[in-house]
Protein backbone atom coordinates (compact mmCIF):
# COMPACT_ATOMS: atom_id res chain seq x y z
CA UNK A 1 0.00 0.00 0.00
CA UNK A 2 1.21 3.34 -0.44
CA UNK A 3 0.47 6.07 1.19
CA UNK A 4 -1.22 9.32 -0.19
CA UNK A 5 2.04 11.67 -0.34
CA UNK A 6 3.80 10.08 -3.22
CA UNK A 7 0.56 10.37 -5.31
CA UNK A 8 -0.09 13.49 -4.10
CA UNK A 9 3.95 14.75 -5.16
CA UNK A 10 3.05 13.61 -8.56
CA UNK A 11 0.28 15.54 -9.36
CA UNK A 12 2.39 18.91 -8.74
CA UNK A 13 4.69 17.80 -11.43
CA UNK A 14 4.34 20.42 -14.37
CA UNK A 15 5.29 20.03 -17.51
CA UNK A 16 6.36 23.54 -18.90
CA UNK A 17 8.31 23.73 -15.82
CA UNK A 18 10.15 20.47 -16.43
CA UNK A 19 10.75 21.38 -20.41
CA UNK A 20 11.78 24.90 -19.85
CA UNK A 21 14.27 23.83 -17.39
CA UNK A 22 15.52 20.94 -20.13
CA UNK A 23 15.76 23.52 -22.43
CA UNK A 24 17.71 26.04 -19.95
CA UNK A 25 20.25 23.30 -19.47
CA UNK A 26 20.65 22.71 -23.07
CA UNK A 27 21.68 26.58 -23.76
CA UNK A 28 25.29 25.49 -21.93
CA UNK A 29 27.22 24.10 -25.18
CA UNK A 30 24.11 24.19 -27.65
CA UNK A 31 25.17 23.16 -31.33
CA UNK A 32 23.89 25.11 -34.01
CA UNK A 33 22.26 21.65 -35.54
CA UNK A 34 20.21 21.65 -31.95
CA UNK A 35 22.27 19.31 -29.95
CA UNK A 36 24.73 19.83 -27.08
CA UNK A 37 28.81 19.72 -26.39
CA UNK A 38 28.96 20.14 -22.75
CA UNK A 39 32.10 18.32 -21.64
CA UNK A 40 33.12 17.18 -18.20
CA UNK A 41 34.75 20.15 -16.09
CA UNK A 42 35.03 22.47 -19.41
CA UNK A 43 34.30 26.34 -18.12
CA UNK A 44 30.81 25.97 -19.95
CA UNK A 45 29.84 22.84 -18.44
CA UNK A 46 31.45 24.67 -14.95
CA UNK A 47 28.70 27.75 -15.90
CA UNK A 48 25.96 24.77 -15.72
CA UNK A 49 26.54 24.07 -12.90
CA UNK A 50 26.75 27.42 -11.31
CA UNK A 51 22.91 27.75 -13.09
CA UNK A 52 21.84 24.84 -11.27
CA UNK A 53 23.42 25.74 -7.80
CA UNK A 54 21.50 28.54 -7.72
CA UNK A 55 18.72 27.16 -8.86
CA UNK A 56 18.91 24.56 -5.60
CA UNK A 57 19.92 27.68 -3.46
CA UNK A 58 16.20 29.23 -4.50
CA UNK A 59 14.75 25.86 -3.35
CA UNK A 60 15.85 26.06 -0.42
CA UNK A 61 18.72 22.99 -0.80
CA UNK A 62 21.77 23.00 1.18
CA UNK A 63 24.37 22.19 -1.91
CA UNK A 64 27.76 20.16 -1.36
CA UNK A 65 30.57 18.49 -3.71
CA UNK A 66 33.03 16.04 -3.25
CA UNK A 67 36.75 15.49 -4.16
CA UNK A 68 35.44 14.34 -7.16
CA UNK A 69 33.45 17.19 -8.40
CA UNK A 70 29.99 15.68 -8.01
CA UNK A 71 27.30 17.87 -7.02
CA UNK A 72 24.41 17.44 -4.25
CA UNK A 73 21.46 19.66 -3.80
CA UNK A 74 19.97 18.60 -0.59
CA UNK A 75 16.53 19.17 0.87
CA UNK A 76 16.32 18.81 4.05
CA UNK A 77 13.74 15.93 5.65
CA UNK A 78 12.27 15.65 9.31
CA UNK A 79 14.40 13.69 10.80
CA UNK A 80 18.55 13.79 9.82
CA UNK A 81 18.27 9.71 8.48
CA UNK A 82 20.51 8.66 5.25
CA UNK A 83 18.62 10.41 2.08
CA UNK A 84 16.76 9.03 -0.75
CA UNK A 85 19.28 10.11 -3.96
CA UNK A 86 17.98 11.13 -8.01
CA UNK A 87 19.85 12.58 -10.46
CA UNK A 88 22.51 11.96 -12.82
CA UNK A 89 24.80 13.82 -15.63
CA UNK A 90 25.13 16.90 -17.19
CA UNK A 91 27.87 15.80 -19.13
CA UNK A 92 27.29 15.50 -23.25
CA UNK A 93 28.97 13.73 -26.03
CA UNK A 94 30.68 15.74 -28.49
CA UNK A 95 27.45 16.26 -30.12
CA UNK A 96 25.16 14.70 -28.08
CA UNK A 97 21.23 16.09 -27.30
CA UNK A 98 20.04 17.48 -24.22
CA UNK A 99 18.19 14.87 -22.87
CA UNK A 100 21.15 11.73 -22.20
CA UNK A 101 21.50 12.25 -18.05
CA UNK A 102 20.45 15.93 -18.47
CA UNK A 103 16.79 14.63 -18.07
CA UNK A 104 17.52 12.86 -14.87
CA UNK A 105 18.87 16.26 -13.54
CA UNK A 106 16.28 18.23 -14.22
CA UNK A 107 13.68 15.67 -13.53
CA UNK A 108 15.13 15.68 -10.07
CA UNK A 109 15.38 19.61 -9.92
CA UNK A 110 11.87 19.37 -11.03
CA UNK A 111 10.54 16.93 -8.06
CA UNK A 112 11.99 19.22 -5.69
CA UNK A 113 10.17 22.07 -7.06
CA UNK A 114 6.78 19.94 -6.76
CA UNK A 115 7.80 19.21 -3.16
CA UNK A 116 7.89 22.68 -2.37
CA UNK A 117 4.49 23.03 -4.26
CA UNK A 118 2.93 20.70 -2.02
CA UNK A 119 4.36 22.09 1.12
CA UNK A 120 5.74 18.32 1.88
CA UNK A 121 8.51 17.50 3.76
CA UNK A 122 9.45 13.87 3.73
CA UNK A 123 11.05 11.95 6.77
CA UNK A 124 14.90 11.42 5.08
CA UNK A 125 16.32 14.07 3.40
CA UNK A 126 16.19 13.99 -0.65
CA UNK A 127 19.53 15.07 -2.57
CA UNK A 128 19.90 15.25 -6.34
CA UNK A 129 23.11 14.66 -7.56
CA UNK A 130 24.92 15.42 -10.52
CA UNK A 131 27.78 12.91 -11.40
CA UNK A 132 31.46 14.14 -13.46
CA UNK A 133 32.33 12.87 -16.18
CA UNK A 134 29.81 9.90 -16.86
CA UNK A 135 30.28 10.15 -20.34
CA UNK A 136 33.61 9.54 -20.58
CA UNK A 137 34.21 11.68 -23.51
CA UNK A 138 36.46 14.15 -22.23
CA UNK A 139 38.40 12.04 -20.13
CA UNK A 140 38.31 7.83 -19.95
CA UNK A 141 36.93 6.12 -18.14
CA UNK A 142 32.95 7.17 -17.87
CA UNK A 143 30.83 6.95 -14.92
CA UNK A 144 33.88 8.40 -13.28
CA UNK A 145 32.50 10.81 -10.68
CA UNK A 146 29.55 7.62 -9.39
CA UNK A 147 32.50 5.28 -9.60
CA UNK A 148 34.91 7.22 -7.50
CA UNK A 149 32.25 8.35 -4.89
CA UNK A 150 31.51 4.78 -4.23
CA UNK A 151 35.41 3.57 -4.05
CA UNK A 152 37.06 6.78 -3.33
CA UNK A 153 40.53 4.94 -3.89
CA UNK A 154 39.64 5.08 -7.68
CA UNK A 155 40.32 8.76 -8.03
CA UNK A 156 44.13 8.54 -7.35
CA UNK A 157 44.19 6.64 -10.63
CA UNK A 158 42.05 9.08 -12.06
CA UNK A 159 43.56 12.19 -11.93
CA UNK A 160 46.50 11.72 -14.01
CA UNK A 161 44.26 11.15 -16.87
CA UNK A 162 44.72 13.57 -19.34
CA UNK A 163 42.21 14.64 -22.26
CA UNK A 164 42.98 15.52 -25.75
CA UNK A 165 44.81 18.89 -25.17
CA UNK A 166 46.83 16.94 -22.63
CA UNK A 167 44.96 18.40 -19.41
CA UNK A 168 44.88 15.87 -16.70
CA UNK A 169 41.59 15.40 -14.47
CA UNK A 170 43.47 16.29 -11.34
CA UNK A 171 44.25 20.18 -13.16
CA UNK A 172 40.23 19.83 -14.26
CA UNK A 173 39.15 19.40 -10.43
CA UNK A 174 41.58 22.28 -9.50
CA UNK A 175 40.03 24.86 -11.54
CA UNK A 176 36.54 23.61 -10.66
CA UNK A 177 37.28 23.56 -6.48
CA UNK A 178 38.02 27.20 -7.06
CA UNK A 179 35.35 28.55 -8.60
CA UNK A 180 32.60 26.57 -5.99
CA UNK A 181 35.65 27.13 -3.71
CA UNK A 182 32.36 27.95 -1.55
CA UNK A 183 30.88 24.88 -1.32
CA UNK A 184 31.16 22.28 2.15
CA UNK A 185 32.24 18.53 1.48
CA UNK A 186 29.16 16.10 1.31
CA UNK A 187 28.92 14.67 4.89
CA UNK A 188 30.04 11.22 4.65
CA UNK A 189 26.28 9.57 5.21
CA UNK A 190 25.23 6.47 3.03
CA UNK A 191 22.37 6.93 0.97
CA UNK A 192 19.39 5.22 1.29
CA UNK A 193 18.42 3.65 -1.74
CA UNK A 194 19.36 5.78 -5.39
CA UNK A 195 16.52 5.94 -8.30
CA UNK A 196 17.92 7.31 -11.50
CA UNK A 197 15.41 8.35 -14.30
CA UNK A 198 16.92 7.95 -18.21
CA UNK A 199 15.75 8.31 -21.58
CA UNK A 200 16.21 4.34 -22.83
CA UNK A 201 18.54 5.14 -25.66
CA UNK A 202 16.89 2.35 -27.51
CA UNK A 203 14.09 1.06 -29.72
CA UNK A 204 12.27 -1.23 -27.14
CA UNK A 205 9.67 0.83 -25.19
CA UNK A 206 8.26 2.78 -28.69
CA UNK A 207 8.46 -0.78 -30.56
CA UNK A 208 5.99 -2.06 -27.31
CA UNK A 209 4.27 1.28 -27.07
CA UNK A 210 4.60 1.78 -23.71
CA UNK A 211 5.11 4.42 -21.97
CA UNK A 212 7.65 3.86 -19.45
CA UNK A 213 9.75 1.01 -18.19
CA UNK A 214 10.97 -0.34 -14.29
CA UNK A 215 14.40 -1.31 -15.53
CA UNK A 216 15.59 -4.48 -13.64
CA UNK A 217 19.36 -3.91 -13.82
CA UNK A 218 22.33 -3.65 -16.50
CA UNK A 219 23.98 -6.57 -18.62
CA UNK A 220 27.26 -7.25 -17.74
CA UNK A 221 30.33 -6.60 -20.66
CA UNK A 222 33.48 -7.74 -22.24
CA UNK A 223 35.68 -5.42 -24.25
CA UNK A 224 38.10 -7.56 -26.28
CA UNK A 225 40.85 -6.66 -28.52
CA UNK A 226 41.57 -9.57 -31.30
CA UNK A 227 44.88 -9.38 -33.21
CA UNK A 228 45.75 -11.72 -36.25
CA UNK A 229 49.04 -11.91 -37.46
CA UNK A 230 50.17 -12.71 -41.11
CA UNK A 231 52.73 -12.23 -43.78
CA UNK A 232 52.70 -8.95 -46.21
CA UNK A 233 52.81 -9.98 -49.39
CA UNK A 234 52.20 -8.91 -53.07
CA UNK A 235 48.47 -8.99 -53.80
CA UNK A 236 48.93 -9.80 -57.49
CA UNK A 237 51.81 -12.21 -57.74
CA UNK A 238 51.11 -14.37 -54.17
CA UNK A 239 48.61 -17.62 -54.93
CA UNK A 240 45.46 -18.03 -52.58
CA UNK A 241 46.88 -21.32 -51.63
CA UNK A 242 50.49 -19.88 -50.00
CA UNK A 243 48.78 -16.58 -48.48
CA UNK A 244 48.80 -16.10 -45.07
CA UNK A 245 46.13 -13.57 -44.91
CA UNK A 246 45.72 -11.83 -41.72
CA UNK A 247 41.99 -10.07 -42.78
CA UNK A 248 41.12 -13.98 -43.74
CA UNK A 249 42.07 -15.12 -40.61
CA UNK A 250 40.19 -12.31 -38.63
CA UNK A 251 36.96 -12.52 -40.93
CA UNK A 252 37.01 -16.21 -39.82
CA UNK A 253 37.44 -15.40 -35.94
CA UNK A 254 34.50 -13.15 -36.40
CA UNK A 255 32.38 -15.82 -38.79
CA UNK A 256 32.96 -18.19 -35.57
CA UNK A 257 31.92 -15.64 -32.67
CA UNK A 258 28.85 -14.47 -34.69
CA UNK A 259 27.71 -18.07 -35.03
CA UNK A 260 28.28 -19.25 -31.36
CA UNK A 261 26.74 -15.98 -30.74
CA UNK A 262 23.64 -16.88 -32.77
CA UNK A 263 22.74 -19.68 -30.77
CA UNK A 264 22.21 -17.39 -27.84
CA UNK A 265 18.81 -15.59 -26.78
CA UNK A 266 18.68 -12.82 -29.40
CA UNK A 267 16.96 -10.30 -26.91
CA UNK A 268 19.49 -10.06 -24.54
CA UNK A 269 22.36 -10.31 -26.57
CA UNK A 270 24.68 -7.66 -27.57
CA UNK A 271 27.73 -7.79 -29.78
CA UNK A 272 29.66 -5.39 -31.45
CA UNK A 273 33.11 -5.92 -33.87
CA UNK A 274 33.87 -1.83 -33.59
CA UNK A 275 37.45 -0.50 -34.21
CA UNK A 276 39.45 -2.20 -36.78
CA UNK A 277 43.55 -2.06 -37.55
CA UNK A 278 44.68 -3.26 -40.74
CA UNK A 279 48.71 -3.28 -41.78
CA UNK A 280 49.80 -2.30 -44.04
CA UNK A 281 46.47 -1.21 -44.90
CA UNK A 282 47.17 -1.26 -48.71
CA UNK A 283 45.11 -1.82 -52.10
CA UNK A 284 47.53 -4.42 -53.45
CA UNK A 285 49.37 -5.55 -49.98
CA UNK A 286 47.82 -8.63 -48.11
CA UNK A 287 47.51 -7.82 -44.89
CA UNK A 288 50.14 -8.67 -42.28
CA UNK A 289 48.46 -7.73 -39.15
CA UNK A 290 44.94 -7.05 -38.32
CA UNK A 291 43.66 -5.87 -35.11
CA UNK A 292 39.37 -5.81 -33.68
CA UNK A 293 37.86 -5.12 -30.69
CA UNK A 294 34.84 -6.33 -29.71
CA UNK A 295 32.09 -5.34 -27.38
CA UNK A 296 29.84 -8.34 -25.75
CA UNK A 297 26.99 -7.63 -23.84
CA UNK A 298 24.26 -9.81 -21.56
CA UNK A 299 22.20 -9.95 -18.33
CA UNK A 300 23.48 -13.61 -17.55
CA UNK A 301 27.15 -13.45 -15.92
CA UNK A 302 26.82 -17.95 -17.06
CA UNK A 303 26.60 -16.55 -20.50
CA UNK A 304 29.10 -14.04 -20.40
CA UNK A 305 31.94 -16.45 -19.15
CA UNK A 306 30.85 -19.20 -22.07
CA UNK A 307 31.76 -15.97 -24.16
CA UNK A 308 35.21 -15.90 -22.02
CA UNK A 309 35.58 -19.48 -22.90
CA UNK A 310 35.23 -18.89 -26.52
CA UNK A 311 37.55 -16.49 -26.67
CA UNK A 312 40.69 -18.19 -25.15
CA UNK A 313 39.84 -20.78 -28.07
CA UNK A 314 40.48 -18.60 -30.40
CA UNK A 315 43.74 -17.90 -29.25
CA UNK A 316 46.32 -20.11 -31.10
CA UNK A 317 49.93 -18.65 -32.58
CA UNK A 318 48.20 -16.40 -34.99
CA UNK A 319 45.80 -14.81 -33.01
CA UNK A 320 46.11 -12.81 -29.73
CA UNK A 321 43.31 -12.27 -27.42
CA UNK A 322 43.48 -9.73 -25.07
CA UNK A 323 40.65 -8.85 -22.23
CA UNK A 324 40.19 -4.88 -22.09
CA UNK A 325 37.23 -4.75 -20.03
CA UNK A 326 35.40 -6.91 -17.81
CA UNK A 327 31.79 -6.02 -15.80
CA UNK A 328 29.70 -8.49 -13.72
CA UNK A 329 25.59 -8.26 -14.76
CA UNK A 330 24.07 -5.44 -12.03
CA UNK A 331 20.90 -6.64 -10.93
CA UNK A 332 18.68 -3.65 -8.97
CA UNK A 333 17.01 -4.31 -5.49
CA UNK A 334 14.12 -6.29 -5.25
CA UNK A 335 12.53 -4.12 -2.73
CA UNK A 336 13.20 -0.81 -4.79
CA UNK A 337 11.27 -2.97 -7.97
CA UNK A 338 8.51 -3.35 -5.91
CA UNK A 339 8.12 0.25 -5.01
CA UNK A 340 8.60 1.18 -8.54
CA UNK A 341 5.76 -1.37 -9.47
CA UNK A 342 3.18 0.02 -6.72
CA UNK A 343 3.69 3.72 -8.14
CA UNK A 344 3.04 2.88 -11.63
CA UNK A 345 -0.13 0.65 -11.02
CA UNK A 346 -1.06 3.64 -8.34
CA UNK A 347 -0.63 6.58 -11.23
CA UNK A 348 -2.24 4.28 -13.41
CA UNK A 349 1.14 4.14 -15.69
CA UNK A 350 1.42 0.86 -18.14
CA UNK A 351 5.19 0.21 -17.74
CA UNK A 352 7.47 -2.54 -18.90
CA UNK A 353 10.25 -4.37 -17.78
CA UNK A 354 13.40 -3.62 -19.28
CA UNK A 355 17.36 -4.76 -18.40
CA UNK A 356 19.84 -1.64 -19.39
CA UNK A 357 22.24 -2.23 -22.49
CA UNK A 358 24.06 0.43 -21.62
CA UNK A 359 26.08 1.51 -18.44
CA UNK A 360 24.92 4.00 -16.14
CA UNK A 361 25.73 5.68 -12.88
CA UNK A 362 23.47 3.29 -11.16
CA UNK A 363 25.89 0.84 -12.30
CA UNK A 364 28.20 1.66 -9.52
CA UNK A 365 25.83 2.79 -7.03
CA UNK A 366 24.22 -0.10 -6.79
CA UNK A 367 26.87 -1.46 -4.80
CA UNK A 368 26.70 1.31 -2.14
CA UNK A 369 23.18 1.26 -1.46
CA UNK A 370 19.58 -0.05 -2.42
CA UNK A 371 19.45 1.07 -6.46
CA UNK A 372 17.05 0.90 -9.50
CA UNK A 373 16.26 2.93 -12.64
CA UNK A 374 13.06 4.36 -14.48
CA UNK A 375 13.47 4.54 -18.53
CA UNK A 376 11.19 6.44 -20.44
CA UNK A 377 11.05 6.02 -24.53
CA UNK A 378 13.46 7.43 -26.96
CA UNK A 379 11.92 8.10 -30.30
CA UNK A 380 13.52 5.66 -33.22
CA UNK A 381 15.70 4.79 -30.36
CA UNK A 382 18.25 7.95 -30.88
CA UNK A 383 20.52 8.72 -28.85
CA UNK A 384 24.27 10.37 -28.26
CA UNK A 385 22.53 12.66 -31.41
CA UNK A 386 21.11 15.95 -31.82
CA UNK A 387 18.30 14.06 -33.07
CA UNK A 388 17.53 12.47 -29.11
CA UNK A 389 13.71 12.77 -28.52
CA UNK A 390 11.06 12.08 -26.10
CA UNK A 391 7.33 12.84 -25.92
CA UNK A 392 6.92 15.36 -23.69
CA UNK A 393 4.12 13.60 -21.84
CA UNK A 394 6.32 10.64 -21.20
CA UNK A 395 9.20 13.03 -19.83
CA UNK A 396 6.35 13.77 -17.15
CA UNK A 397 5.09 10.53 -16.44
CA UNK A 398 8.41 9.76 -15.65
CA UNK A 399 9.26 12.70 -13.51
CA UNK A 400 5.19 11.77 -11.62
CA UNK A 401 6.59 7.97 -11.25
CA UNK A 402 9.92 9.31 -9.81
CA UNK A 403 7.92 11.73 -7.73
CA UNK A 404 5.68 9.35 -6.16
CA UNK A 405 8.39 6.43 -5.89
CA UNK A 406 11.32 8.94 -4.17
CA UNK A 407 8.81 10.33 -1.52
CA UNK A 408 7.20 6.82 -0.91
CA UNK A 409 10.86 6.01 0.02
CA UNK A 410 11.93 8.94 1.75
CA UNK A 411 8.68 8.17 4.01
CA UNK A 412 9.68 4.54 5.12
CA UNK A 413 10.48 3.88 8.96
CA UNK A 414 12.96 2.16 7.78
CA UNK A 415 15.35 1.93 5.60
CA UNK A 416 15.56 -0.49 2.48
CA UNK A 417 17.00 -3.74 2.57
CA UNK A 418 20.10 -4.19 0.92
């Protein structure tokens, strides 16, 4: 049962109020084409976040950072208990839109303006944060700022990072602590349980015309880098028969993945053969060396070491295999699903079940506290594209669902279980 405050949250959601603050947001870095280059820590993605500071301030939120830059806009609750956490990036691809993370900002900013609408105050505080650097696309890895706030050690590695113009992260964070030089450290309280709110950034929820999904957790991945070594030779005087062709050898590594790969459950699988090396990369030159990397992806972690398997059989004196990247299947809490559930059946809101393809912030949170996600549709599944769209009226429902499933939380006794 839920009780009537998280319904009642909901229904001071407004819609020109959530859009106009989108659409504020998108003015830092916007593109002439209409989409957004907001990188991590760059002054104009530093002037966002001065806009949205304020913005808190004018709430009423006490705001805070962290050695790694993240932001938290905290409103305060009855009782001084762990919060209930939103939010997510602000952080664009080169030319990205303005919804990818921005929305879960916003929709976040947006619930705490509804709050104050309602003249609510929930039990545990609620904080919105605002993650660095979950893109990735300034400096590598992504998900940095979620990553490094849940295993602080991680930032040590960080900072000597450097970005294309050879900044590192650690002179990045430097010029960003001085200009919110005014800002306290977060206090060093767990969080509750963490709901993030995403476009989908796929296909799935306008193929099943549905409005909104209760994502279940994120596939697990395998970045591999396949190298297959030949002999140069003249492509005109060298017979088939004595060729040793490196591009034949890697088009048959790849005919033998895809076909294993085949066998799988098509829904859940992912696989990608992105960046290829070929040397010497010639018209008339057989190639001597080629070099792939591939990107596996699935919600079973059985499944994803059969893939491991595979690949170490590939590996013979020819070919190379070489692990990149390795992430264990995130499944969200049980109890958090359940919430979600109640909310949507409670505002009346058809929702699917989903697993994430892609990573998130709420990949890493979820082993600090009690997570889940919401995903609304993405129109022809666009994203990372100045072409990323959603309905406006499913941006809402998501923001009413987040509404009534945050403040249903931040009402408990207690806390979630983990």
């Amino acid at each position: 049962m839920l009780n009537t405050a998280g319904i009642e949250v909901s229904g001071f959601i407004r819609q020109q109020r959530l859009l106009d603050g989108l659409a504020a947001l998108a003015r830092f870095g916007a593109l002439e084409n209409g989409g957004v280059n907001r990188q991590a820590l760059t002054p104009i993605e530093l002037d966002a976040r001065a806009w949205l500071i304020d913005w808190a301030i004018t709430l009423g939120c006490e705001v805070f950072t962290d050695p790694c830059a993240n932001l938290f806009f905290r409103r305060a609750g009855r009782e001084d208990l762990p919060p209930v956490v939103t939010g997510s990036h602000i952080d664009t691809q080169p030319g990205g839109g303005n919804l990818d993370g921005c929305y879960g900002v916003i929709a976040g900013m947006e619930y705490l303006s509804a709050l104050n609408d309602a003249g609510i105050t929930t039990r545990r505080p609620i904080e919105v944060a605002v993650w660095m650097n979950e893109e990735g696309s300034r400096f590598a890895p992504g998900a940095m700022g979620s990553s490094a706030f849940v295993q602080p050690s991680r930032l040590t590695d960080y900072l000597t990072h450097r970005d294309a113009q050879g900044i590192t992260l650690a002179e990045a964070l430097d010029c960003c602590h001085q200009r919110f030089s005014m800002l306290t450290q977060r206090p060093a309280l767990p969080m509750a349980a963490f709901v993030e709110l995403h476009i989908e950034q796929g296909p799935v929820l306008e193929r099943q015309d549905k409005p909104l999904a209760v994502v279940q957790g994120i596939q697990g991945l395998r970045w591999y880098q396949v190298t297959c070594l030949g002999q140069p030779a003249h492509a005109g005087t060298t017979p088939m028969a004595d060729r040793r062709d490196a591009m034949t050898l890697a088009r048959r590594c790849m005919a033998q993945l895809e076909q294993r790969a085949a066998a799988l459950p098509a829904e859940e699988l992912r696989l990608t053969f992105g960046r290829w090396e070929v040397e010497p990369n010639a018209i008339n030159t057989i190639a001597g060396r080629v070099t792939f990397t591939l990107d596996f992806r699935h919600a079973d972690a059985r499944v994803l070491a059969q893939f491991d398997d595979w690949m170490q059989e590939l590996t013979s004196e020819d070919v190379q295999v070489a692990c990149l990247f390795a992430h264990a299947p995130v499944a969200f809490n049980a109890q958090l699903l359940a919430q979600q559930y109640a909310c949507t059946q409670a505002l009346e809101i058809d929702a699917a079940t989903l697993t994430s393809g892609a990573f998130h912030d709420a990949m890493h949170l979820a082993s600090h506290c009690p997570t889940t996600m919401f995903f609304v549709p993405s129109h022809n599944g666009i994203s990372h594209n100045p072409a990323e769209h959603t309905d406006p009226q499913y941006l809402t429902l998501g923001a009413k669902a987040l509404a009534c499933c945050l403040t249903e939380l931040a009402n408990q006794p207690t806390g979630v279980t983990p």
